[in-house]
Protein backbone atom coordinates (compact mmCIF):
# COMPACT_ATOMS: atom_id res chain seq x y z
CA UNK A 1 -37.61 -39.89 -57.34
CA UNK A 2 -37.70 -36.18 -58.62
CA UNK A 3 -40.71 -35.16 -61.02
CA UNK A 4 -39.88 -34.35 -64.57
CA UNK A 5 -39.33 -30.53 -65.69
CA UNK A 6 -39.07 -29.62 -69.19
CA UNK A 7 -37.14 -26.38 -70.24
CA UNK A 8 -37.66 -25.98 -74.15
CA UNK A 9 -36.44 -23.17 -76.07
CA UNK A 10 -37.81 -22.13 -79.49
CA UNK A 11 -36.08 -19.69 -81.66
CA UNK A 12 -37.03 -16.94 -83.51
CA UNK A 13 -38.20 -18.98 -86.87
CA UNK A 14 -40.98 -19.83 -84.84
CA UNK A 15 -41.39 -17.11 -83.31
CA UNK A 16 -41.89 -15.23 -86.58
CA UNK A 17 -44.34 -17.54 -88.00
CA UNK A 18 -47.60 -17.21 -86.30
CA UNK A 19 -48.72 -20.50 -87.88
CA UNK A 20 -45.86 -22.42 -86.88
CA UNK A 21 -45.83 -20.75 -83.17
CA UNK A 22 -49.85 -21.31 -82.98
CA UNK A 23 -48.88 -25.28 -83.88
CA UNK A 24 -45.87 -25.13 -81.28
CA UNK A 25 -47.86 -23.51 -78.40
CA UNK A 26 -50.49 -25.99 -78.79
CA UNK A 27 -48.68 -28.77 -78.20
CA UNK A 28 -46.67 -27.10 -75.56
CA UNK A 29 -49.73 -25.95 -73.45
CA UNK A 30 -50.65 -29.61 -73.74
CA UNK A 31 -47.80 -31.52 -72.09
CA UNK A 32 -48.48 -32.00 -68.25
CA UNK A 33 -45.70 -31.82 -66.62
CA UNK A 34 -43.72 -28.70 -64.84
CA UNK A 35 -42.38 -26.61 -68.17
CA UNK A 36 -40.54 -23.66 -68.69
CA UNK A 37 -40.72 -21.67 -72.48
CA UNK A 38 -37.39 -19.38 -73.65
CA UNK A 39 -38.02 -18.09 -75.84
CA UNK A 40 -35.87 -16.12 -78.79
CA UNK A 41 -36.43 -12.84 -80.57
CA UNK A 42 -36.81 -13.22 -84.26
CA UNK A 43 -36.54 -10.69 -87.26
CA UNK A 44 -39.53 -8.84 -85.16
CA UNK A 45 -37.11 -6.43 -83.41
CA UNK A 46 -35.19 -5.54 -86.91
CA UNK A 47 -38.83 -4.89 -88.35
CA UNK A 48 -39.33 -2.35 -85.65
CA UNK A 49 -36.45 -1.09 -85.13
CA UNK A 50 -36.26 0.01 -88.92
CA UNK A 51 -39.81 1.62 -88.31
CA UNK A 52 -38.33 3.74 -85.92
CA UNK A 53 -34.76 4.41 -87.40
CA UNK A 54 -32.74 2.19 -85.40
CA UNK A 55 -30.75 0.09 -87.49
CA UNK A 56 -28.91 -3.43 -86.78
CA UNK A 57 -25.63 -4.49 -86.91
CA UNK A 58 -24.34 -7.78 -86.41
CA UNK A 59 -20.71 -9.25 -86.10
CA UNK A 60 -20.20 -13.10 -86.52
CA UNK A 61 -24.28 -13.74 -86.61
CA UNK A 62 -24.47 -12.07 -82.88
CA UNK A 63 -26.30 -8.46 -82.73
CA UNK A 64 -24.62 -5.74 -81.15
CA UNK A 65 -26.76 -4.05 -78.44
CA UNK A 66 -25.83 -0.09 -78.47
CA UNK A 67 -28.01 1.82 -76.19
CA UNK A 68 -30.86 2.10 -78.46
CA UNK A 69 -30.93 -1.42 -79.28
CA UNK A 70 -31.29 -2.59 -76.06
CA UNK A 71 -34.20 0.00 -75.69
CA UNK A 72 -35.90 -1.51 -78.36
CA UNK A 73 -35.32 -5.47 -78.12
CA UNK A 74 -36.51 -4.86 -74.39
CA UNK A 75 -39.74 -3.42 -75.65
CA UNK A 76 -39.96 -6.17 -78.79
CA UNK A 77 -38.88 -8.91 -76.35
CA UNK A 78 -39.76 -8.65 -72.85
CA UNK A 79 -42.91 -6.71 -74.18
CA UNK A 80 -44.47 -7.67 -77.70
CA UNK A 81 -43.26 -11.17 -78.23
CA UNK A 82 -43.28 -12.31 -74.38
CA UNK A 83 -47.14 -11.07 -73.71
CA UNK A 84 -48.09 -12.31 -76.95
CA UNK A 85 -47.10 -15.99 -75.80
CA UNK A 86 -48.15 -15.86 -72.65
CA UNK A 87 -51.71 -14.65 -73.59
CA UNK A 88 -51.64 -17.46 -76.36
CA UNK A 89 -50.98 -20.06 -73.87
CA UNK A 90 -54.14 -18.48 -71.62
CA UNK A 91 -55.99 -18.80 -74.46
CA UNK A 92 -55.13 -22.75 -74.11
CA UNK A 93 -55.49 -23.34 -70.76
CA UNK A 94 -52.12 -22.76 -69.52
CA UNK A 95 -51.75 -20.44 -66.87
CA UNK A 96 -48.03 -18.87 -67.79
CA UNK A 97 -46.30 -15.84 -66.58
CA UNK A 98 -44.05 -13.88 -69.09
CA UNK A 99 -40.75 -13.09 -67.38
CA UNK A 100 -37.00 -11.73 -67.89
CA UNK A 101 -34.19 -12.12 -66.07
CA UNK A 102 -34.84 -9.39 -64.00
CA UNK A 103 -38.57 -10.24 -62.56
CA UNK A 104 -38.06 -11.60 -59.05
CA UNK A 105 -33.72 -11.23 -59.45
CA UNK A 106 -34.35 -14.85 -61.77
CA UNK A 107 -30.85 -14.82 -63.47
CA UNK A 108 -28.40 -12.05 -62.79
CA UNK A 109 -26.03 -11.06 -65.75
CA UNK A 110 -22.44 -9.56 -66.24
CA UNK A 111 -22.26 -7.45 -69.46
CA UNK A 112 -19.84 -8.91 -71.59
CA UNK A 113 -16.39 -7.99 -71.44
CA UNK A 114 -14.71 -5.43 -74.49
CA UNK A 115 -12.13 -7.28 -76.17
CA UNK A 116 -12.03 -7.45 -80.40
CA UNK A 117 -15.24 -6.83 -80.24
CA UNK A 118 -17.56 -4.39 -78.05
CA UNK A 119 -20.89 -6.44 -78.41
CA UNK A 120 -22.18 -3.79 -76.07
CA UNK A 121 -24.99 -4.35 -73.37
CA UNK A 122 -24.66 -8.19 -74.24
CA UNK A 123 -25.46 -10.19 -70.91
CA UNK A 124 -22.69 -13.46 -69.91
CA UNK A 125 -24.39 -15.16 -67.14
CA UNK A 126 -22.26 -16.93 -64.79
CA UNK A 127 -22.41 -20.24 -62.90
CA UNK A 128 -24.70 -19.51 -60.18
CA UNK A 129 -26.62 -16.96 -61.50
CA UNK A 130 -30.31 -18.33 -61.56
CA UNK A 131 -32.36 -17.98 -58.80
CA UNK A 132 -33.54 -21.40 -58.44
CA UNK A 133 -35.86 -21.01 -55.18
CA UNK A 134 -38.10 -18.75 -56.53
CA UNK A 135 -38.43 -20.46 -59.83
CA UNK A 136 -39.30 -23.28 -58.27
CA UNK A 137 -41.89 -21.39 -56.44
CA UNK A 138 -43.87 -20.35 -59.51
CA UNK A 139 -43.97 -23.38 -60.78
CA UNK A 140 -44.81 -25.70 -57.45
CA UNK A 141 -47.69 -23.18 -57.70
CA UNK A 142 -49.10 -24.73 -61.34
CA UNK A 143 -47.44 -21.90 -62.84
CA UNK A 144 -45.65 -22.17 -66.92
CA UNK A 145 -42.82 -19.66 -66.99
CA UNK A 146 -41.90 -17.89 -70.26
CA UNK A 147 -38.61 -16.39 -70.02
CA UNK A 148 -37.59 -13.57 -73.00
CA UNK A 149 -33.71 -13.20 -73.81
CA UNK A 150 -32.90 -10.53 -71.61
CA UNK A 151 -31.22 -10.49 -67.74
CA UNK A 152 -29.97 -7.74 -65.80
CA UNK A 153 -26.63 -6.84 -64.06
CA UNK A 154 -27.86 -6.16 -60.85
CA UNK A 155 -27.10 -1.88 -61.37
CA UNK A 156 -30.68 -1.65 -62.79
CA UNK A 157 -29.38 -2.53 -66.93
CA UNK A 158 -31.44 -4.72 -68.76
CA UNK A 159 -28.96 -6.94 -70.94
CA UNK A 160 -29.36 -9.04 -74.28
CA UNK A 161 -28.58 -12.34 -73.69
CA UNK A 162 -28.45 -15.91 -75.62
CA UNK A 163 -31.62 -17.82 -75.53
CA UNK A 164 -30.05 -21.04 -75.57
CA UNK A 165 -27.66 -20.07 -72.94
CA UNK A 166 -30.38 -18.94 -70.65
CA UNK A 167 -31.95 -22.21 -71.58
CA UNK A 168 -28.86 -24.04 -70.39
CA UNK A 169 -28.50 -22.29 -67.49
CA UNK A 170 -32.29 -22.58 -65.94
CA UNK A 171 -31.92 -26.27 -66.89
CA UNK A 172 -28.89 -26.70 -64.83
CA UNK A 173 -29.97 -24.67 -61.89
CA UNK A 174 -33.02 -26.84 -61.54
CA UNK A 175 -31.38 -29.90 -62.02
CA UNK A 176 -31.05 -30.01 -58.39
CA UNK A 177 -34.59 -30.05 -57.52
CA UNK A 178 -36.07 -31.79 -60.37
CA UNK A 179 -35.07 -34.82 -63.16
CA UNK A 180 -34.13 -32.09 -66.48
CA UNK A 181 -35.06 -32.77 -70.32
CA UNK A 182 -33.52 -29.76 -71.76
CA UNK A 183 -35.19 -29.83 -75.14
CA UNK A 184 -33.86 -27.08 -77.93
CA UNK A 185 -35.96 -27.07 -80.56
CA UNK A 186 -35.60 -25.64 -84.40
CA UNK A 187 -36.02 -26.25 -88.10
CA UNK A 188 -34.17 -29.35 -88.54
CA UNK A 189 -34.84 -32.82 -87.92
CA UNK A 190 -31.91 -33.18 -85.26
CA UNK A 191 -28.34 -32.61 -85.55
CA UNK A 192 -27.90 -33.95 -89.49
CA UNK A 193 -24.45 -35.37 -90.04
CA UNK A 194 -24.33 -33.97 -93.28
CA UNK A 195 -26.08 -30.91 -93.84
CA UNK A 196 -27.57 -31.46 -97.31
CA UNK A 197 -29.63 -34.63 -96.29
CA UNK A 198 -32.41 -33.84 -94.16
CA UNK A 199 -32.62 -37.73 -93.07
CA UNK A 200 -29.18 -38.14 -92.08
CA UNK A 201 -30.17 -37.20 -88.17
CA UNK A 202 -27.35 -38.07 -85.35
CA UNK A 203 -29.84 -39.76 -82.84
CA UNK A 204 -27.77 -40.14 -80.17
CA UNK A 205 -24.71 -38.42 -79.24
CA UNK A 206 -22.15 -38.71 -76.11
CA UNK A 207 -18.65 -37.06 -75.53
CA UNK A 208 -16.76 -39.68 -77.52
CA UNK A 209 -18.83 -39.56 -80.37
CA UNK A 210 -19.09 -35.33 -80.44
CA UNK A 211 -15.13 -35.49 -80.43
CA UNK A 212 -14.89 -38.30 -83.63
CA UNK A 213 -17.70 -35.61 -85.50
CA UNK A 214 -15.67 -33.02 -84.99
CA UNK A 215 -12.49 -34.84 -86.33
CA UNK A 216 -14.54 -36.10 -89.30
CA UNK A 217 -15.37 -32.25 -89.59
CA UNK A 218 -19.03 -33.96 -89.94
CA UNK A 219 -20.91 -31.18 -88.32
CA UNK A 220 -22.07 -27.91 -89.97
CA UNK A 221 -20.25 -24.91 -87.73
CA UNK A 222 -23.46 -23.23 -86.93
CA UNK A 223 -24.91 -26.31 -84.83
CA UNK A 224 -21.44 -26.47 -82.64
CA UNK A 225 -22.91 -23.71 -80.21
CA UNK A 226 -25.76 -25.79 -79.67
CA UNK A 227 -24.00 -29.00 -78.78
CA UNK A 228 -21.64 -27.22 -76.59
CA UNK A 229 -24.58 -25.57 -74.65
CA UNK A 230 -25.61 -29.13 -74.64
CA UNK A 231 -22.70 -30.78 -73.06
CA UNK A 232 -22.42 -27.79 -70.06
CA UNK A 233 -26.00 -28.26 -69.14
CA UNK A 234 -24.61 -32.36 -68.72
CA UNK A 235 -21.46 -31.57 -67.42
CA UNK A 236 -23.49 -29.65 -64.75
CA UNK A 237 -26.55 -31.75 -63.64
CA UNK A 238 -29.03 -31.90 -66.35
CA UNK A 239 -29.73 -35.53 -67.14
CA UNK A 240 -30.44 -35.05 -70.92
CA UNK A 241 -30.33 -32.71 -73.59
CA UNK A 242 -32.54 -33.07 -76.81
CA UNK A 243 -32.17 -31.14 -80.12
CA UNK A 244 -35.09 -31.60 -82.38
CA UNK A 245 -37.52 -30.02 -84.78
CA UNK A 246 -40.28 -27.99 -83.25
CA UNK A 247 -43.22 -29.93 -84.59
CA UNK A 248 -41.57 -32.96 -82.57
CA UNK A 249 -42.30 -31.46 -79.67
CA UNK A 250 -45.12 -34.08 -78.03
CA UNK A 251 -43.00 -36.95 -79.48
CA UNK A 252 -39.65 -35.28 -77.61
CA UNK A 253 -41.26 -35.07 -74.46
CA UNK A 254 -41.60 -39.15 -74.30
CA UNK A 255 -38.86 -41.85 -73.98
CA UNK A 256 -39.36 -42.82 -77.59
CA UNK A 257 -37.56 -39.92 -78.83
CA UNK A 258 -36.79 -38.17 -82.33
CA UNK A 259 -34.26 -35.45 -83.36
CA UNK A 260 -30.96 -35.82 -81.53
CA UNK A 261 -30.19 -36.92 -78.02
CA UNK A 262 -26.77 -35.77 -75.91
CA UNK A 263 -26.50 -37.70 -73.17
């Protein structure tokens, strides 16, 4: 039988709220099992970057990483908000490392591809990608890794990539060595099947029923990237795939579940 690994990604809501990260890390440090943090950026990096003149631009929610930009969310990323979680979790007894993509060739990147847009040095990582071996490595050796959103292509540039993506992709690499919960967690309940009513949480979801939602035009468009993440990391070897709030955390790492689970 394989031993449990947990690979739970918070975004930046938490990230920007030191209470709400201090709650979230506690519980984190606490669960026993082999874990792995992702972690996303937050409004930290548009803070900074207007302290220093660099403004940011977004098209369809997604930032667009010009040269300085990826200067800066490399130093707000893979520097402020990954050391600042890793020395939290020290301070709790959890001995983590703070990596990126490119620490020890982990996941390998391909900058994304010009076409109506030019998201600039925007990371796609393909099937494959993660170095599974030496991730297994650190953590065989008691180790909690904490991944920031960034990769690398290999020609020594660093590139912004998805959180969740990375998320999915560790989880499915390591599905071959060990039994997956990929856990995404944010400030909802679950996935709600309508938006307005906090209560009305999906709690389970499969193929068939994911299709009849998105008949019923049930689901609000912003979760959809979420679920399909969801369904690749099960398509490709993870076992399950949970989508819950962040304060659920201890509860989601259990068989008696909240929040939503895609199996």
């Amino acid at each position: 039988m394989m031993q449990q690994l947990f690979v739970i990604k918070i975004g930046g809501n938490i990230v920007d709220d030191d209470l709400a990260l201090n709650s979230f890390l506690k519980d984190f440090a606490s669960i026993s099992a082999p874990k792995i943090l992702v972690h996303g950026g937050g409004k930290i990096a548009t803070k900074i970057g207007n302290q220093l003149g660099i403004q940011s631009s977004y098209i369809n929610g997604r930032r667009i990483t010009d040269a300085a930009t990826i200067d800066l969310v490399t130093m707000v990323y893979g520097g402020l908000v990954n050391k600042k979680i890793v020395a939290k979790l020290q301070s709790l007894q959890c001995n983590a490392i703070g990596l990126t993509g490119a620490d020890a060739n982990l996941i390998h990147a391909a900058k994304r591809p010009v076409k109506e847009i030019d998201y600039g040095f925007a990371g796609d990582i393909d099937a494959g990608s993660v170095d599974a071996h030496t991730a297994e490595v650190f953590l065989s050796n008691n180790l909690t890794l904490v991944f920031a959103p960034l990769t690398h292509d290999g020609d020594g540039q660093i590139l912004n990539t998805n959180a969740d993506t990375i998320a999915s992709a560790l989880a499915i690499s390591l599905s071959k060595v060990y039994d997956v919960r990929l856990i995404y967690c944010f400030e909802k309940q679950g996935v709600l099947e309508n938006v307005e009513d906090e209560n009305s949480v999906i709690n389970l979801i499969t193929k068939e029923k994911y299709r009849q939602l998105i008949n019923d035009k049930k689901l609000f468009e912003g979760i959809l990237p979420k679920i399909d993440n969801a369904f690749a990391a099960i398509d490709n070897g993870v076992k399950e795939v949970l989508i819950g709030h962040a304060n659920d955390l201890l509860q989601n790492v259990t068989a008696n579940t909240s929040g939503t689970l895609i199996k």
